[in-house]
C-alpha atoms as a PDB file:
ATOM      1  CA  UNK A   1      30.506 -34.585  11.029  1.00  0.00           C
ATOM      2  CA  UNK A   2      30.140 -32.264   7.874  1.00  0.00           C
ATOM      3  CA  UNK A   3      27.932 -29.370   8.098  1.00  0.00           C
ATOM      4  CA  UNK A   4      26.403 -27.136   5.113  1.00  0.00           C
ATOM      5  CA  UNK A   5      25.519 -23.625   5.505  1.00  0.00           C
ATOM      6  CA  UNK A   6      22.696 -21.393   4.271  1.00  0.00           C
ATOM      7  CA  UNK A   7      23.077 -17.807   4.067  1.00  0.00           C
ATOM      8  CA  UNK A   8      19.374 -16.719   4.031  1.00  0.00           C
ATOM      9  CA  UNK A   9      19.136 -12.971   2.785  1.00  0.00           C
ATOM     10  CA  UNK A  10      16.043 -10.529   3.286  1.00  0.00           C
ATOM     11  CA  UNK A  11      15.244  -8.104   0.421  1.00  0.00           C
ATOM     12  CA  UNK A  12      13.582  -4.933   1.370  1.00  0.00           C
ATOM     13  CA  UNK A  13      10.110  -3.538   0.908  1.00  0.00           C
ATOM     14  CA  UNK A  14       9.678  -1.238  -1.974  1.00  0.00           C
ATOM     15  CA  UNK A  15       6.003   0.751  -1.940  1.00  0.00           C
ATOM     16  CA  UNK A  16       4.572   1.587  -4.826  1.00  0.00           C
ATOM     17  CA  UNK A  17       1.633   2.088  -6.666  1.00  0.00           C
ATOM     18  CA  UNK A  18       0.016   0.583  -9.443  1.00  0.00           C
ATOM     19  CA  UNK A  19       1.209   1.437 -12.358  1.00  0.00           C
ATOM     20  CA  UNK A  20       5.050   1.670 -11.788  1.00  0.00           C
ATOM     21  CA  UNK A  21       7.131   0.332 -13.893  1.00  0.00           C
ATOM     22  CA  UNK A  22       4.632  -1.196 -15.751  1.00  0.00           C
ATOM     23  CA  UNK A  23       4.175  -1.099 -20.040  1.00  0.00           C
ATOM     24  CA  UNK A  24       0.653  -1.754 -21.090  1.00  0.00           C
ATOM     25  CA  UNK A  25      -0.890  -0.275 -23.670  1.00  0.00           C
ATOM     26  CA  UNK A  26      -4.064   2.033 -22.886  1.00  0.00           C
ATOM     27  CA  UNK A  27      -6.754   3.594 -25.378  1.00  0.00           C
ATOM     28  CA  UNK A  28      -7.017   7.276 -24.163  1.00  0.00           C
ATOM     29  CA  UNK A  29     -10.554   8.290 -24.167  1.00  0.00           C
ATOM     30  CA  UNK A  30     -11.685  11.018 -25.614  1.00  0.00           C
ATOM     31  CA  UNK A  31     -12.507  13.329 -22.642  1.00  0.00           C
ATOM     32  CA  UNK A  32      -9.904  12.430 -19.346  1.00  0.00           C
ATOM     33  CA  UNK A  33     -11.759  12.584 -15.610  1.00  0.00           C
ATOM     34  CA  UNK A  34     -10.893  15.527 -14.107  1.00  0.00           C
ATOM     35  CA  UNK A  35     -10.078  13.388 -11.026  1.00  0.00           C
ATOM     36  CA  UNK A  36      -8.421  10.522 -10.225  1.00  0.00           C
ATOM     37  CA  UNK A  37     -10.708   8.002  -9.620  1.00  0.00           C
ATOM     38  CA  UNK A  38      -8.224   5.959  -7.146  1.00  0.00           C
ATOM     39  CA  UNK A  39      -5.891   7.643  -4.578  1.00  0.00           C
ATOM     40  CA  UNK A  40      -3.468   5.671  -2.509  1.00  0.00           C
ATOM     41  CA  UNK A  41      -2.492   7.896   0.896  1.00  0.00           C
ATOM     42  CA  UNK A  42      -0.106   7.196   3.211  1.00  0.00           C
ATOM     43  CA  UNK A  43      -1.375   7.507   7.284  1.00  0.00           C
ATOM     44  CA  UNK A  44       0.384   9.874   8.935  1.00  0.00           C
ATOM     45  CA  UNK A  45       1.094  12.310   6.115  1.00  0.00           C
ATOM     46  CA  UNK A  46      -0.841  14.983   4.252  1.00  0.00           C
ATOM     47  CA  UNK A  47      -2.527  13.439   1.671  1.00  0.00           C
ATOM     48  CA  UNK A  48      -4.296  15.312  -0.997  1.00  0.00           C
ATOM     49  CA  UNK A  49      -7.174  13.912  -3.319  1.00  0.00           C
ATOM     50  CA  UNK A  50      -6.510  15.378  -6.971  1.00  0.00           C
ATOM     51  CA  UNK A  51      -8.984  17.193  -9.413  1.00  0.00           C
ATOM     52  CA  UNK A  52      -8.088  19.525 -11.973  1.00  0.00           C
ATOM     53  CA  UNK A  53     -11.438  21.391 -12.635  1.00  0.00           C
ATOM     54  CA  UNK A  54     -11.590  24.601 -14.504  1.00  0.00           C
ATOM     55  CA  UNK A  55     -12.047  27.431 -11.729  1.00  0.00           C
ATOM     56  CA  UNK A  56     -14.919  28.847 -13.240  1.00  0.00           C
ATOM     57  CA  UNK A  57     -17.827  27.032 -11.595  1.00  0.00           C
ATOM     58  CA  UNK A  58     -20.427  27.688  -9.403  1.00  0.00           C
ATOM     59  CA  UNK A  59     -19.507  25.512  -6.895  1.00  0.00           C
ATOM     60  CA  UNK A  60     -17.700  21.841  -4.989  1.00  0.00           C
ATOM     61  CA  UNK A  61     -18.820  19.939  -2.621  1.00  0.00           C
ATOM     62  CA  UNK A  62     -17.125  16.840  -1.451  1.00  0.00           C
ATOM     63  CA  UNK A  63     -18.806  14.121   0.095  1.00  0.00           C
ATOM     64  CA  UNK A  64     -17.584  11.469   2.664  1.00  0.00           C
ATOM     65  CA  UNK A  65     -20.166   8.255   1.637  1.00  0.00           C
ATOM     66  CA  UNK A  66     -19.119   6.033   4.409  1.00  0.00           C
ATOM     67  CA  UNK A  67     -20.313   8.896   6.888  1.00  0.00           C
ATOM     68  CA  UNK A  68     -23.576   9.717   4.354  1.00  0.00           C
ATOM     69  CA  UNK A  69     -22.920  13.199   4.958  1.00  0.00           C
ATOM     70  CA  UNK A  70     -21.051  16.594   2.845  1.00  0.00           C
ATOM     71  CA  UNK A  71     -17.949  17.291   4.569  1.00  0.00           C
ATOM     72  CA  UNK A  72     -16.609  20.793   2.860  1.00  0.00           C
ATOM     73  CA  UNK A  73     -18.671  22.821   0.255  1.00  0.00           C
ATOM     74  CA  UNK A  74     -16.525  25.810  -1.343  1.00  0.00           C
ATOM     75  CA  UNK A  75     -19.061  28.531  -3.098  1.00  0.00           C
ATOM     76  CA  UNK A  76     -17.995  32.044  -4.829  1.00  0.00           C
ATOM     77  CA  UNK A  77     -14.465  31.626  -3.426  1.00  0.00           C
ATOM     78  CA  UNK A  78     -16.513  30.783   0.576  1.00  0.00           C
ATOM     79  CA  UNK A  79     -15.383  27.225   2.353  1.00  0.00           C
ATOM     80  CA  UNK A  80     -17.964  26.010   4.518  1.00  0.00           C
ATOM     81  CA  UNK A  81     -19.421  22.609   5.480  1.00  0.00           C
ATOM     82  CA  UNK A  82     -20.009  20.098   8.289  1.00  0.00           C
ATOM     83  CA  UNK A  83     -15.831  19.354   8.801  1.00  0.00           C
ATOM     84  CA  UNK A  84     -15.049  22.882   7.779  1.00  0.00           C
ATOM     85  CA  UNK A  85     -14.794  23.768  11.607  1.00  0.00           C
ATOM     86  CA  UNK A  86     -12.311  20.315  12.021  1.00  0.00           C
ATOM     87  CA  UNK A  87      -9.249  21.899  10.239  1.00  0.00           C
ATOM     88  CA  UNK A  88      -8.644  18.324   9.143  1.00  0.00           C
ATOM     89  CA  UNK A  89      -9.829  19.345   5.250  1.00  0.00           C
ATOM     90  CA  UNK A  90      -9.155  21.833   3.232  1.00  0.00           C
ATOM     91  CA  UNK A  91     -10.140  22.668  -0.681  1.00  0.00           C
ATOM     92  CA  UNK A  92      -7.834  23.922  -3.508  1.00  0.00           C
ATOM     93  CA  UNK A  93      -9.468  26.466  -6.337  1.00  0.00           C
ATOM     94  CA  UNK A  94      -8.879  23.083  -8.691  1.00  0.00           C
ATOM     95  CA  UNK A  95     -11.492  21.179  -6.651  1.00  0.00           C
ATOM     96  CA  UNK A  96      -8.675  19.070  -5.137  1.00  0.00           C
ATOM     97  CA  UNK A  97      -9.459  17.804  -1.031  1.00  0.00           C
ATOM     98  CA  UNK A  98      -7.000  18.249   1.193  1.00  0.00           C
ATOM     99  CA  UNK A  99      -6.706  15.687   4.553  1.00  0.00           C
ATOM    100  CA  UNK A 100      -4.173  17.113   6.875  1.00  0.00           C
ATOM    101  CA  UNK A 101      -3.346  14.236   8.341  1.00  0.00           C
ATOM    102  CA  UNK A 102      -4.182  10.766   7.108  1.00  0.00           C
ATOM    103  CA  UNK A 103      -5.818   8.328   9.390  1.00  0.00           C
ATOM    104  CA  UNK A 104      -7.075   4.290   8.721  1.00  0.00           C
ATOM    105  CA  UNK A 105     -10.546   5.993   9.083  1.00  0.00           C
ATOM    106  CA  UNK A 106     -10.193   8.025   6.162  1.00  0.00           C
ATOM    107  CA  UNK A 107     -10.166   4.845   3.292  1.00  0.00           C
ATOM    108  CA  UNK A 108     -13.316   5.394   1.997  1.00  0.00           C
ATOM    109  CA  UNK A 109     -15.402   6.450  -1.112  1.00  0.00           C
ATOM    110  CA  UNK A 110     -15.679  10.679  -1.572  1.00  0.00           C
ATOM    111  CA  UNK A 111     -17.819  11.811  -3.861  1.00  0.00           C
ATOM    112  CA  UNK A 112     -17.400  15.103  -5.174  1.00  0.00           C
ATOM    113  CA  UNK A 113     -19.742  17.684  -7.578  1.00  0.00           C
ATOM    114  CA  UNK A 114     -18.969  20.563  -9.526  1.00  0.00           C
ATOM    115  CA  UNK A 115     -22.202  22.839 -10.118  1.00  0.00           C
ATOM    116  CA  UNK A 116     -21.112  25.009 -13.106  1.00  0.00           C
ATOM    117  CA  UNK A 117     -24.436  26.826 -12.818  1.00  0.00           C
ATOM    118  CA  UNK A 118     -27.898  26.788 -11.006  1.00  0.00           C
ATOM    119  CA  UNK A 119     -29.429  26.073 -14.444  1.00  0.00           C
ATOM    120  CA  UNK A 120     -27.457  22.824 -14.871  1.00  0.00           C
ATOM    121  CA  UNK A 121     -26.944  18.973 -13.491  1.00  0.00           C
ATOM    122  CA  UNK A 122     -23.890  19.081 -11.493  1.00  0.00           C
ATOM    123  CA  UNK A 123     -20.928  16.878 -12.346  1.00  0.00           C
ATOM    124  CA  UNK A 124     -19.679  13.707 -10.046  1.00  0.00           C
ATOM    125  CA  UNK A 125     -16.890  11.692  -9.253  1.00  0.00           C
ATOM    126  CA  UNK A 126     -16.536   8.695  -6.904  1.00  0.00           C
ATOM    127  CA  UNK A 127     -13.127   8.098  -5.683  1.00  0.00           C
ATOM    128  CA  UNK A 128     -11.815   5.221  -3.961  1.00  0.00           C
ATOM    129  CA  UNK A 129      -9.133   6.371  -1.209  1.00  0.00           C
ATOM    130  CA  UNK A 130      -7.172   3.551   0.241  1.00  0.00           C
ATOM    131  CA  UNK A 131      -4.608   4.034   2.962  1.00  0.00           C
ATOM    132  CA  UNK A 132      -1.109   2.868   2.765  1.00  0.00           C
ATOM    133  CA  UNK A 133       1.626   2.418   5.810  1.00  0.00           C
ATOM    134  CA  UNK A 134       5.104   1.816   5.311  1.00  0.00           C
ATOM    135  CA  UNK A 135       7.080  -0.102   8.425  1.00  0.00           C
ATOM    136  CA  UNK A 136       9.447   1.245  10.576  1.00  0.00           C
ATOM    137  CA  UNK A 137      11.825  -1.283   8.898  1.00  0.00           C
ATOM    138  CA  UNK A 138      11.345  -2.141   5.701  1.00  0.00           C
ATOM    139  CA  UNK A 139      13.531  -5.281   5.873  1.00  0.00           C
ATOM    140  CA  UNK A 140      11.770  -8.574   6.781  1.00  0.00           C
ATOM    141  CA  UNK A 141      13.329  -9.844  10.357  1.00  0.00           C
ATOM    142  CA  UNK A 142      14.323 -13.234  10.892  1.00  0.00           C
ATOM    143  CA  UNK A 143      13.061 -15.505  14.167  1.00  0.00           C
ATOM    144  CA  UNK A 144      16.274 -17.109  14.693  1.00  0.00           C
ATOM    145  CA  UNK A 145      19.742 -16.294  13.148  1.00  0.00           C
ATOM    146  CA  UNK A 146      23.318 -17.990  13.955  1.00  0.00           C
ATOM    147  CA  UNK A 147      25.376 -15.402  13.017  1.00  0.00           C
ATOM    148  CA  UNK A 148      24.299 -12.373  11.183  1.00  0.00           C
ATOM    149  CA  UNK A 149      26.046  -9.904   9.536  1.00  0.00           C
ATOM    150  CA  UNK A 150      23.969  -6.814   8.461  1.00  0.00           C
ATOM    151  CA  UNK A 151      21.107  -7.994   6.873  1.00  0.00           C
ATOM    152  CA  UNK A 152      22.564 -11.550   5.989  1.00  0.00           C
ATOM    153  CA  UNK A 153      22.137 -14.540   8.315  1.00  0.00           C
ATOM    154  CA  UNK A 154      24.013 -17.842   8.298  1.00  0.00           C
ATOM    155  CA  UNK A 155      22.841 -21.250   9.583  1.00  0.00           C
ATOM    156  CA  UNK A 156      25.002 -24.333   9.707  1.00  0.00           C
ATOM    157  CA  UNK A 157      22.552 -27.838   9.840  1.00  0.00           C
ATOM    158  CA  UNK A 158      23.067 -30.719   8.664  1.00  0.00           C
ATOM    159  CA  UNK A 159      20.126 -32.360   6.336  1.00  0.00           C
ATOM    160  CA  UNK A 160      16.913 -30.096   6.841  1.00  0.00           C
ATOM    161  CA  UNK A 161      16.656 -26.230   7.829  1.00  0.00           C
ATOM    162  CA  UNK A 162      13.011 -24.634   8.884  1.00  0.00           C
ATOM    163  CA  UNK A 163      13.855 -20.731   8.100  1.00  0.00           C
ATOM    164  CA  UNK A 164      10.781 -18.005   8.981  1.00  0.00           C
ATOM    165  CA  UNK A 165      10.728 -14.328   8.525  1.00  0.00           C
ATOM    166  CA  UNK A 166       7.905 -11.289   9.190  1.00  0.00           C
ATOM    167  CA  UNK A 167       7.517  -7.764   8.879  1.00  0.00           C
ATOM    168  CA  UNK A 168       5.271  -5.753  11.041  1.00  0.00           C
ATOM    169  CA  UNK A 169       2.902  -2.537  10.707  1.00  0.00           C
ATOM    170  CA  UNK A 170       2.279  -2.497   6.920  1.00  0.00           C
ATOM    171  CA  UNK A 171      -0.768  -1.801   4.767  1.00  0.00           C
ATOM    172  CA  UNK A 172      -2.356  -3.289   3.086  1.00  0.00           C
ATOM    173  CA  UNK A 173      -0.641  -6.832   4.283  1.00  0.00           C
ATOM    174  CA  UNK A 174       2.979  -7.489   2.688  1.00  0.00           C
ATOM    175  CA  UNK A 175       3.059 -11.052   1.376  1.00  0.00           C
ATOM    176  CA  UNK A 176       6.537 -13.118   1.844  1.00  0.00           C
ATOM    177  CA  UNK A 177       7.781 -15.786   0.023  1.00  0.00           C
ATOM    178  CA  UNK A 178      11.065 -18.113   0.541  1.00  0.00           C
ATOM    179  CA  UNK A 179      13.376 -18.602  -2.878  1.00  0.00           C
ATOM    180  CA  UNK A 180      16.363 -20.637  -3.287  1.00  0.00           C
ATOM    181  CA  UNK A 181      18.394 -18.211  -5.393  1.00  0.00           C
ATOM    182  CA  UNK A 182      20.944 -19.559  -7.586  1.00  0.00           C
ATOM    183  CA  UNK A 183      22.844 -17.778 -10.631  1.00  0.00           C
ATOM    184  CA  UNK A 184      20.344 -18.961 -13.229  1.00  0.00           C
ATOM    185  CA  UNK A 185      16.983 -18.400 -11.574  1.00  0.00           C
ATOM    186  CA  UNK A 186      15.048 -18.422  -8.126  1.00  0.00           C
ATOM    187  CA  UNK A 187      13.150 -21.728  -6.871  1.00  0.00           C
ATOM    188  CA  UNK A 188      10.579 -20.749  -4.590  1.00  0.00           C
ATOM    189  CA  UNK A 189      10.222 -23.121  -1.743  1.00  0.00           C
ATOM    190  CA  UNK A 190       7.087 -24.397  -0.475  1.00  0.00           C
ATOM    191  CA  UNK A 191       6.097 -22.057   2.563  1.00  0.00           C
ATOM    192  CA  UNK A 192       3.374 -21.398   4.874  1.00  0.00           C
ATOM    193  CA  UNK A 193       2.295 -17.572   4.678  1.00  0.00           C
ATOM    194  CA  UNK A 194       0.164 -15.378   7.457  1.00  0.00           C
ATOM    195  CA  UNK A 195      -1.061 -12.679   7.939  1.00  0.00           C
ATOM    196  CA  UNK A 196      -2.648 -10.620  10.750  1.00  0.00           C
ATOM    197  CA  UNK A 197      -3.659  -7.232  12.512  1.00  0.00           C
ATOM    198  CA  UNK A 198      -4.245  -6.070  16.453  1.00  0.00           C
ATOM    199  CA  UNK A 199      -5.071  -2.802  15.732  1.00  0.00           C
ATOM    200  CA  UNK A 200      -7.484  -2.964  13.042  1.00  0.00           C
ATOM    201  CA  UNK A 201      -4.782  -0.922  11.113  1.00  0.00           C
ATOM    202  CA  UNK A 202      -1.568  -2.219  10.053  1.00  0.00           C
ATOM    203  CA  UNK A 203      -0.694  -5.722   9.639  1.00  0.00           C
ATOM    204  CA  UNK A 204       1.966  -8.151  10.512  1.00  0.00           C
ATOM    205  CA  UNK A 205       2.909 -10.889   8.162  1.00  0.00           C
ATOM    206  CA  UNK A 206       4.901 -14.005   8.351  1.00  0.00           C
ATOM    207  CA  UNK A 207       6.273 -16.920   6.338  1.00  0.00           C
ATOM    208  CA  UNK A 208       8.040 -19.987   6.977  1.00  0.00           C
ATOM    209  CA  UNK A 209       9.380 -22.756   4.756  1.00  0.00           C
ATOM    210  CA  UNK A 210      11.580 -25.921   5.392  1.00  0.00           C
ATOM    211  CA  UNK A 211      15.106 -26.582   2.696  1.00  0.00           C
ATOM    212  CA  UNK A 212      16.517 -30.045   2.360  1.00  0.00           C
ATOM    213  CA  UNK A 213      19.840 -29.762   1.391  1.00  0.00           C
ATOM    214  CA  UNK A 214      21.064 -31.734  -2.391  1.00  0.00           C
ATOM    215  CA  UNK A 215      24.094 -33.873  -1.299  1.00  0.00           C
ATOM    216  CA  UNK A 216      26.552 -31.883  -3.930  1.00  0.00           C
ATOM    217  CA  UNK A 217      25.680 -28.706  -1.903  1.00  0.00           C
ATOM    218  CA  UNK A 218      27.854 -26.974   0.311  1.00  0.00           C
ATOM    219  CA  UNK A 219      26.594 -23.267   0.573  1.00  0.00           C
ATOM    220  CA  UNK A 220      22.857 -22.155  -0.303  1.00  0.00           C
ATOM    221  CA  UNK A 221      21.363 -18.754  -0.371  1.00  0.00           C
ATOM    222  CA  UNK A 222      17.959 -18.440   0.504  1.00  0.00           C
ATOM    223  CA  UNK A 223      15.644 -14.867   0.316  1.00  0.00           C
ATOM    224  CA  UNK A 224      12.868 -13.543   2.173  1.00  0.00           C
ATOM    225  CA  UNK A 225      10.717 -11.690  -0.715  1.00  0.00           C
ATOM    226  CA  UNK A 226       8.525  -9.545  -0.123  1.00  0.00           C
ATOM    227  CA  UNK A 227       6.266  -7.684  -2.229  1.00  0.00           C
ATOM    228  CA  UNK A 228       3.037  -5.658  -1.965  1.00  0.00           C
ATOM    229  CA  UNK A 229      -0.268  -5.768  -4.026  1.00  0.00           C
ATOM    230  CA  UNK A 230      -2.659  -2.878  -3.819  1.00  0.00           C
ATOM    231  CA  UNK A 231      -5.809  -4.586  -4.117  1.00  0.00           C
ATOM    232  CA  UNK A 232      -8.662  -1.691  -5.989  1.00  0.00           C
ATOM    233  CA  UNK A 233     -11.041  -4.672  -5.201  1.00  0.00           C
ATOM    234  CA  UNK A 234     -10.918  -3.960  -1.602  1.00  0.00           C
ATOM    235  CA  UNK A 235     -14.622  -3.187  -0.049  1.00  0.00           C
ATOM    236  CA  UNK A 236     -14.660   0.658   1.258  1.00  0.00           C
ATOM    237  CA  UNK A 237     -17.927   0.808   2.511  1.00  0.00           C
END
């Protein structure tokens, strides 16, 4: 009885944000924010929420909008404020917030205002912070493997292989996808893709497809792909 073997390979998660790597064409405008209106932070780290304002103003006060309350007001070179006490925030002479330590909570909208002087409207900025989590392992894990050999796996079968693979504690949700690879291009294979989260925080995400071997075929390679799409859409509130 002949058997024909699939080595089924698992490429590893690469985080990045929007933007990378990508050439598009963008008009400047005439007068840049002086804060970035989208901030991807990573849980667990010290994550910092940029402006770039001119240090002579009156005042900033950030805003947490989810929460409908100021968090840290910084006034003639004084921090105050209801989180001041926390030692979670801090404030930068730019304007810039300061989270000590990211937390799941902390995706939200922040509104901050610079008062340049009693006499005039201050200026505001809503920014959208999303958190980010990178797993443990960044390689998708397989549910059953023959043999392995680092992060290669080989399957012997004879007409029809099912093949699944997941990756755990990720956010947002990493989505996986099963192509044949070959030398000219990759055939992606009809799979079935979940995802879903115990904690509320991270995710877990899985996909499984089923190859039918060509009769002229010997040896197949097959990939787990992952790759990860920062959604701005995503509802904050």
């Amino acid at each position: 009885m002949a058997y024909m073997y699939v080595l089924i390979f698992a490429a590893a998660v690469v985080f990045q944000t929007p933007g990378f790597c990508e050439s598009t064409y963008t008009e400047i405008p005439f007068e840049a924010p002086e804060c970035s209106l989208i901030e991807y932070l990573e849980i667990g780290t010290m994550g910092l929420i940029e402006c770039s304002f001119n240090e002579n103003y009156l005042a900033v006060t950030w805003y947490h909008v989810k929460e409908k309350k100021p968090i840290f007001l910084y006034k003639d070179g004084v921090k105050s404020g209801d989180c001041y006490g926390s030692g979670k925030y801090d404030i930068y002479p730019n304007g810039s917030l300061l989270i000590r330590a990211v937390a799941a909570k902390d995706e939200s909208v922040y509104t901050v205002s610079k008062a340049i002087s009693s006499l005039e409207l201050p200026e505001s900025y809503d920014i959208s912070v999303q958190t980010t989590a990178t797993p443990a392992t960044t390689i998708p894990t397989f549910d059953q493997c023959g043999y392995k050999f680092g992060d290669i796996c080989v399957e012997s079968t004879e007409h029809v292989i099912e093949v699944t693979c997941s990756i755990r504690d990720s956010l947002p949700a990493i989505y996986l996808s099963w192509p044949k690879r070959t030398q000219g291009q990759d055939y992606f294979l009809p799979s079935t893709y979940m995802n879903f989260t115990d904690n509320n925080a991270t995710y877990k995400s899985r996909a499984a497809a089923k190859f039918s071997f060509e009769e002229s075929s010997f040896l197949s390679l097959l990939v787990c792909q992952c790759s990860v799409e920062f959604d701005e859409r995503r509802t904050l509130f």
